[in-house]
C-alpha atoms as a PDB file:
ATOM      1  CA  UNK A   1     -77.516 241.912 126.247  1.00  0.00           C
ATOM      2  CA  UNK A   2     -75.989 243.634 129.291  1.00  0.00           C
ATOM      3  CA  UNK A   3     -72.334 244.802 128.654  1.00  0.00           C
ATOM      4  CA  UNK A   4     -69.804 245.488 131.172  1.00  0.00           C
ATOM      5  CA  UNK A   5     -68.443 249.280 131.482  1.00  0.00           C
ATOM      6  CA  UNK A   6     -64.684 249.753 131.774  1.00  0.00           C
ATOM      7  CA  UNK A   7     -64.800 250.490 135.626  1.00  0.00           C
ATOM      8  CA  UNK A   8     -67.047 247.424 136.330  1.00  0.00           C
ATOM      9  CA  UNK A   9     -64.023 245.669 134.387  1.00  0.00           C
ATOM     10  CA  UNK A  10     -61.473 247.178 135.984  1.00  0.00           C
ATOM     11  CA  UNK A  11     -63.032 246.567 139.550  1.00  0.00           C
ATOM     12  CA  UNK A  12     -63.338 243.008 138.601  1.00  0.00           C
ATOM     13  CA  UNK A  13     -59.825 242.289 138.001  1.00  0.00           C
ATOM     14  CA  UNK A  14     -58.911 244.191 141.116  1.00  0.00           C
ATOM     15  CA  UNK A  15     -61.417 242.776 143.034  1.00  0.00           C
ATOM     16  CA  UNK A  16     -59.845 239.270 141.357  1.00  0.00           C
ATOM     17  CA  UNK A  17     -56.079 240.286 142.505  1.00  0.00           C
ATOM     18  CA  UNK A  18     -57.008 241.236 145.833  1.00  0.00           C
ATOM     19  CA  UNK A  19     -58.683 237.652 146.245  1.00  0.00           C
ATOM     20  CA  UNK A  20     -55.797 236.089 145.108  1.00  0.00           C
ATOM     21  CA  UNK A  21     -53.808 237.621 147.620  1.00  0.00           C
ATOM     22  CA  UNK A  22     -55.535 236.632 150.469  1.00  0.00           C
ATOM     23  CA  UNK A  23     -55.548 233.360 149.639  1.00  0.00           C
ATOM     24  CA  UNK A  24     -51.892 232.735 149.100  1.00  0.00           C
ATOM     25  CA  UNK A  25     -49.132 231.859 151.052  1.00  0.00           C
ATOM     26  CA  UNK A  26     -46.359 232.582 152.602  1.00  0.00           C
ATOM     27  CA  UNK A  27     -43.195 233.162 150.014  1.00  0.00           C
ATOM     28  CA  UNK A  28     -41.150 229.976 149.825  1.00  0.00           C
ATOM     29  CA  UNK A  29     -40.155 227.141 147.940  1.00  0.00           C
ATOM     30  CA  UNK A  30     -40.330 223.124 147.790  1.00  0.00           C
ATOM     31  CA  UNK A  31     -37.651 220.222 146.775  1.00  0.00           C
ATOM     32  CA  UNK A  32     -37.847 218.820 143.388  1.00  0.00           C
ATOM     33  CA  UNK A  33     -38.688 215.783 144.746  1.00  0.00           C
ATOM     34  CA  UNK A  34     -41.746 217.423 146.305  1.00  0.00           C
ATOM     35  CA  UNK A  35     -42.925 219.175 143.674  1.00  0.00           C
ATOM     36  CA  UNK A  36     -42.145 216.190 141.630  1.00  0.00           C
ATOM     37  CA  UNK A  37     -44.937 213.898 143.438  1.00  0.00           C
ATOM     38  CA  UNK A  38     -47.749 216.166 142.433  1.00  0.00           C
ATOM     39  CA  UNK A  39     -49.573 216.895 139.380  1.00  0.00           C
ATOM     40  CA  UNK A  40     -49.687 219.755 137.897  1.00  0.00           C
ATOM     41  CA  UNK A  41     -53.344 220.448 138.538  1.00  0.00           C
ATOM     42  CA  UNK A  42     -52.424 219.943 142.662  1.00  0.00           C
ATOM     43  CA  UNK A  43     -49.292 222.267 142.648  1.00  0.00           C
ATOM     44  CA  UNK A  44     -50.826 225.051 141.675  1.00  0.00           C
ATOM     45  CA  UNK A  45     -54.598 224.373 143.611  1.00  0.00           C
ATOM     46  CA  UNK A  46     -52.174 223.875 146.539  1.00  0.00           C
ATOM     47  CA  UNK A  47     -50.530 227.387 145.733  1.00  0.00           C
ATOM     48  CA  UNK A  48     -53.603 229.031 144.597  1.00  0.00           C
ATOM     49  CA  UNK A  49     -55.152 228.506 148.180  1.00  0.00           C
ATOM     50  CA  UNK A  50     -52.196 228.614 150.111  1.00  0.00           C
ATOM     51  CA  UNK A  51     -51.482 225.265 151.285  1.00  0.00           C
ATOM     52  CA  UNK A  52     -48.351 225.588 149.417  1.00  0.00           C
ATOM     53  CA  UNK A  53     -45.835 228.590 149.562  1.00  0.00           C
ATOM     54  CA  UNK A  54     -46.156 231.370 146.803  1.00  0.00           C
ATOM     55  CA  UNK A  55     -43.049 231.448 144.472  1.00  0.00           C
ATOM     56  CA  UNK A  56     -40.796 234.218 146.153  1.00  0.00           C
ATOM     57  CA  UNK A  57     -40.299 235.476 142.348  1.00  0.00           C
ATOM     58  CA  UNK A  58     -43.791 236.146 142.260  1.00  0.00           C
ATOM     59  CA  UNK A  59     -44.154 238.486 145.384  1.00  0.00           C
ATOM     60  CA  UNK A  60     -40.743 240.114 144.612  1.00  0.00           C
ATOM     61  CA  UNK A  61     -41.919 241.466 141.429  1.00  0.00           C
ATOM     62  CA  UNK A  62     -45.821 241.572 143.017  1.00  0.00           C
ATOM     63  CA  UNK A  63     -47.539 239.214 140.545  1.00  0.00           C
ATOM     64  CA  UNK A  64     -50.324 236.787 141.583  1.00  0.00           C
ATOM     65  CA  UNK A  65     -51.623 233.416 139.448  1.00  0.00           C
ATOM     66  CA  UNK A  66     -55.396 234.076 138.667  1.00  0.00           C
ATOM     67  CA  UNK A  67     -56.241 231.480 136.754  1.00  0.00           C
ATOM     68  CA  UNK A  68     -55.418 227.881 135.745  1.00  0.00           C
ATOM     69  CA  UNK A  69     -56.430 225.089 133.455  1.00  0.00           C
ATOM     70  CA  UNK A  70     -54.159 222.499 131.515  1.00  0.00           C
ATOM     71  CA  UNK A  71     -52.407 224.243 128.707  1.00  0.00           C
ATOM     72  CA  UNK A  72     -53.361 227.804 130.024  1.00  0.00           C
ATOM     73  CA  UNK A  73     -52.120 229.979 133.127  1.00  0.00           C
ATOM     74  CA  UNK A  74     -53.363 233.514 133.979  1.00  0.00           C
ATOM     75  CA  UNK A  75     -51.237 235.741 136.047  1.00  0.00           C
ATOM     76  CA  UNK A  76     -51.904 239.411 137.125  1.00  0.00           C
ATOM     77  CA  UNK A  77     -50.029 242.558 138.134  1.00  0.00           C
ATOM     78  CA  UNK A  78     -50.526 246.066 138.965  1.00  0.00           C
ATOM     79  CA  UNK A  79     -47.057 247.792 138.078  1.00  0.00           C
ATOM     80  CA  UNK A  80     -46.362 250.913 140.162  1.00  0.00           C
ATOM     81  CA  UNK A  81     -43.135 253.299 140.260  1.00  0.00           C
ATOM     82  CA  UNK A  82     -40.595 250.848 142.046  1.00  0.00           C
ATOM     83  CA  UNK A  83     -41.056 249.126 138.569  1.00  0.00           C
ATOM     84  CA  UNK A  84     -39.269 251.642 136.443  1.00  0.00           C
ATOM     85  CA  UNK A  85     -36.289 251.958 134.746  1.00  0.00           C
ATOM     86  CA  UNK A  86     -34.234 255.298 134.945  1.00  0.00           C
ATOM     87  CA  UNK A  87     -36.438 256.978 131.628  1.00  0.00           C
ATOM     88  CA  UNK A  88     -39.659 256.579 134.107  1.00  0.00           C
ATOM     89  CA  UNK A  89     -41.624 253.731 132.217  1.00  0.00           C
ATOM     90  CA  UNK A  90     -41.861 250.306 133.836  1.00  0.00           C
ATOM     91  CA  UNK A  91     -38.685 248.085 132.725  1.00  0.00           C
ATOM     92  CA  UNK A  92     -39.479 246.073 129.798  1.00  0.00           C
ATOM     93  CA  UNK A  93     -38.041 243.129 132.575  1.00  0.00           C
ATOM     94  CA  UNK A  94     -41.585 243.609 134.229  1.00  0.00           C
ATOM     95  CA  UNK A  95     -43.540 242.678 130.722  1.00  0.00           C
ATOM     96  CA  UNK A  96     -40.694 239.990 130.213  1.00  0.00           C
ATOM     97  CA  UNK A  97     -41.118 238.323 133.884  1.00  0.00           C
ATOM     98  CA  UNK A  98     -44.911 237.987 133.830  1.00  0.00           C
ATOM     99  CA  UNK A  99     -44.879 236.937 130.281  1.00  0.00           C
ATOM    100  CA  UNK A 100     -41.837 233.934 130.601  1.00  0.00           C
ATOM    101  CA  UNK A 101     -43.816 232.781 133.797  1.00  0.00           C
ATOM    102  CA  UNK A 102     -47.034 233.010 132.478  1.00  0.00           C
ATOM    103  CA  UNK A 103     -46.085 230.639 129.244  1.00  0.00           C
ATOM    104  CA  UNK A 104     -43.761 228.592 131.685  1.00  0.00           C
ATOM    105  CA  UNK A 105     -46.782 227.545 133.658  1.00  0.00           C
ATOM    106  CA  UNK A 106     -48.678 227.042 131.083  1.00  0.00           C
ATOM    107  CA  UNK A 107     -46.358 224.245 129.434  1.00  0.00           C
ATOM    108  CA  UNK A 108     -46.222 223.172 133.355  1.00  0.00           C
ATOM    109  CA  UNK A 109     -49.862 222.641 133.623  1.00  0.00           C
ATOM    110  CA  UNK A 110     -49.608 219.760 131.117  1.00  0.00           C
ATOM    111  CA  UNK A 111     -46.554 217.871 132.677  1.00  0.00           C
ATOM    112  CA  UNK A 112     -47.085 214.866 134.196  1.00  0.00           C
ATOM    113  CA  UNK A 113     -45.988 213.732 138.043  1.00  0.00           C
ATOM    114  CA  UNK A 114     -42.422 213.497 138.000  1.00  0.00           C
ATOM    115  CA  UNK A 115     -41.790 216.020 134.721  1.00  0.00           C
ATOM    116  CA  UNK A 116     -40.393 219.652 134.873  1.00  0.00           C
ATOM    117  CA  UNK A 117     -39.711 222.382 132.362  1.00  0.00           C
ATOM    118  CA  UNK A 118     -36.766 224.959 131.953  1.00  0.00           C
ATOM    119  CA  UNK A 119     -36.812 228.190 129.777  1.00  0.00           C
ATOM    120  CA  UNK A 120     -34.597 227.152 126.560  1.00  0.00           C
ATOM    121  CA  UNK A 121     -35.332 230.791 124.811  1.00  0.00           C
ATOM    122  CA  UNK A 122     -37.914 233.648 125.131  1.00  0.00           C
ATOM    123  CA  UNK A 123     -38.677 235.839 122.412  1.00  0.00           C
ATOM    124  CA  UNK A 124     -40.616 239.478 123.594  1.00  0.00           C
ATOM    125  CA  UNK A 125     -41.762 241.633 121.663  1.00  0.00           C
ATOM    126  CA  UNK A 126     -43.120 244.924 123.279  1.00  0.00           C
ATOM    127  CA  UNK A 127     -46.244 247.133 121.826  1.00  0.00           C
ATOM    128  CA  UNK A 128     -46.536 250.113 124.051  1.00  0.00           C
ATOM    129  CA  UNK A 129     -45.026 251.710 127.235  1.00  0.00           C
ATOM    130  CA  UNK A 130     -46.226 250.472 130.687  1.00  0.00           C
ATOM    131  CA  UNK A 131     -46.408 253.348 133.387  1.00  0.00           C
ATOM    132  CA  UNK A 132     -47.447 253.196 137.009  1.00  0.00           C
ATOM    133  CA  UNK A 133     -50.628 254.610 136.004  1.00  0.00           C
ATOM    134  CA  UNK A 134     -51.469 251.456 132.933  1.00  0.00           C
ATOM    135  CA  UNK A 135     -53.433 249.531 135.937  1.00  0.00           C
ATOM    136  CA  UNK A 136     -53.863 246.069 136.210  1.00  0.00           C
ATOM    137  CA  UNK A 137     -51.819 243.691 133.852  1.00  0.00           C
ATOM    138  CA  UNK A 138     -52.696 240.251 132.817  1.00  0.00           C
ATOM    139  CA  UNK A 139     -50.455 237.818 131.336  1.00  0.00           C
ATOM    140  CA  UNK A 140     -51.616 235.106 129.508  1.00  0.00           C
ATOM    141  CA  UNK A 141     -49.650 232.107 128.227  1.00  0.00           C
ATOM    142  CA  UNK A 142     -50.819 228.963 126.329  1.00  0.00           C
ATOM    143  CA  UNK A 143     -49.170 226.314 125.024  1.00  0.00           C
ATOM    144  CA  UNK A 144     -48.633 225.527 120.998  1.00  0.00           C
ATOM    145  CA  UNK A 145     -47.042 222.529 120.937  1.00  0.00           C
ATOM    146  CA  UNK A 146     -46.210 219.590 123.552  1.00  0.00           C
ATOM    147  CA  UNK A 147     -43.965 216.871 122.767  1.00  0.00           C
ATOM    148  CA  UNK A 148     -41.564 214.751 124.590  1.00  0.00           C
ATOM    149  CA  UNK A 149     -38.817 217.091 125.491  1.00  0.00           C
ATOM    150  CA  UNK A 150     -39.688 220.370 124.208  1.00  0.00           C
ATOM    151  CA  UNK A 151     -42.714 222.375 124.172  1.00  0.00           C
ATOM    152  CA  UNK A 152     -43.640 225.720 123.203  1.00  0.00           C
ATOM    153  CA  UNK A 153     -45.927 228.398 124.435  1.00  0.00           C
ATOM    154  CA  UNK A 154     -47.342 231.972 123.691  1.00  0.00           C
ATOM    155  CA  UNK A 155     -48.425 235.018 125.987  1.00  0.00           C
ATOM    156  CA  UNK A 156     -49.905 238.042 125.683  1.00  0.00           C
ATOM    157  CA  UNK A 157     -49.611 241.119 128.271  1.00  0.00           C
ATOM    158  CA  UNK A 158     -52.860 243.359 128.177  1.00  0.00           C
ATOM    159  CA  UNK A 159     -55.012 245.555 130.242  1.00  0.00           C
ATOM    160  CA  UNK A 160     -58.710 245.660 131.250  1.00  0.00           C
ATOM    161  CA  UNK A 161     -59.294 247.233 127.917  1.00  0.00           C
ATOM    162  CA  UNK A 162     -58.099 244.582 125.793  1.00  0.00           C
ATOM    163  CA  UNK A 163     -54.728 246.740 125.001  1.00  0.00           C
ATOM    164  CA  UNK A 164     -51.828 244.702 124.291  1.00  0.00           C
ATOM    165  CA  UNK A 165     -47.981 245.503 125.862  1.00  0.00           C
ATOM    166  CA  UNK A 166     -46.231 243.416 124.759  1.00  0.00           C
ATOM    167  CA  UNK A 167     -46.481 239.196 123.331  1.00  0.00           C
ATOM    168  CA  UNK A 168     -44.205 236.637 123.633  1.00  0.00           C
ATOM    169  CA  UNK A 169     -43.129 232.593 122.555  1.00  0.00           C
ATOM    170  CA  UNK A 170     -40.967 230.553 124.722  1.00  0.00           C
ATOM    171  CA  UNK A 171     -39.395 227.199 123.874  1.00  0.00           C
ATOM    172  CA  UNK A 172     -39.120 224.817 127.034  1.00  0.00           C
ATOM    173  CA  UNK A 173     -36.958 221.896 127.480  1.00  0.00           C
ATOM    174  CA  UNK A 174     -39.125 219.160 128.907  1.00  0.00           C
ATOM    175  CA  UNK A 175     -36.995 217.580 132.059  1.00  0.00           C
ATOM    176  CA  UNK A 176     -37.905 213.834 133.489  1.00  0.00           C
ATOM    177  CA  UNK A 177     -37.040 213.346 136.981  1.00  0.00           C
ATOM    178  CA  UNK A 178     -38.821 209.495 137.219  1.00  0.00           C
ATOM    179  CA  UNK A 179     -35.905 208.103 136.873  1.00  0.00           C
END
C-alpha cells in the first residue's frame, strides 16, 4: 500500500486550488429569483465552472469551493499576511468566514428549487493559531439535521496534515420563496 508524503499532499491541494481558480468566474451576484429556479446541485456546477459568477465574499477573503455533494461542501484557502489581526496571527474572522460558509452551503446543497437558508447562530470554537505560513486551509461543513425550517450543520478547519484550527455548528433558518 502506497502512502502519500506530506509534500505530495500538500501539492495536491494546491494543485486543487489553483484549478479551482481557473475555472471560476468573474465576482458577482444573481437575483433571488434566479438563484431560486435552480437546484442546488446546478448553482454551484454553474459556479464551480464559471458559468455563474463567484460569490464576491469568496474572492474578497480569497477562498475557493473545492468540492460538492448534497449535505457536504468543501472550501479552501491559503491565508497570507493581509489576513492578520494587529498581534500578527490570521483573525479568528478568517477561520469563522470559511467555516459559516462552508456549513451554509452545505445545508444549501440539500434545498430544493425555490428554498434558501440564512445563518440563525454560529458557534466557533478555535484550536490553534493560523499564520501566513499554516498553508492551505480546508473547511469542511456537513449537515446534522434537515427539517422544514431549520437545519443544522458542522465544519471543521484543518490543514494538509489533518491538524484542526478551529470547528464549528451553525443553525440555519430554512426560507421558502415558492410562494
Amino acid at each position: 500500500m502506497q502512502t502519500t508524503s506530506r509534500e505530495q499532499t500538500l501539492e495536491i491541494w494546491l494543485e486543487a486550488e489553483r484549478s479551482a481558480r481557473a475555472r471560476l468566474g468573474e465576482p458577482g451576484t444573481l437575483t433571488l429569483k434566479q438563484v431560486s429556479e435552480l437546484t442546488a446541485q446546478e448553482f454551484f456546477d454553474r459556479i464551480g465552472s464559471g458559468e455563474l459568477p463567484c460569490p464576491p465574499f469568496g474572492h474578497l477573503v480569497d477562498f475557493v469551493p473545492l468540492e460538492w455533494e448534497p449535505g457536504r461542501f468543501l472550501f479552501q484557502g491559503t491565508p497570507n499576511a493581509r489576513h492578520y489581526n494587529p498581534l500578527g496571527s490570521v483573525h479568528g474572522g478568517y477561520a469563522a468566514t470559511l467555516l459559516d460558509s462552508c456549513m451554509g452551503c452545505a445545508v444549501h446543497t440539500r434545498l430544493q428549487p425555490g428554498q434558501g437558508y440564512t445563518t440563525m447562530d454560529l458557534r466557533i470554537s478555535y484550536v490553534r493559531a493560523i499564520t501566513a505560513n499554516t498553508g492551505p486551509l480546508r473547511a469542511e461543513g456537513r449537515i446534522v439535521h434537515l427539517g422544514r425550517s431549520s437545519a443544522l450543520a458542522e465544519g471543521r478547519l484543518y490543514d494538509v496534515d489533518d491538524r484542526l484550527y478551529a470547528v464549528g455548528s451553525t443553525t440555519c433558518m430554512i426560507l421558502d420563496f415558492r410562494s
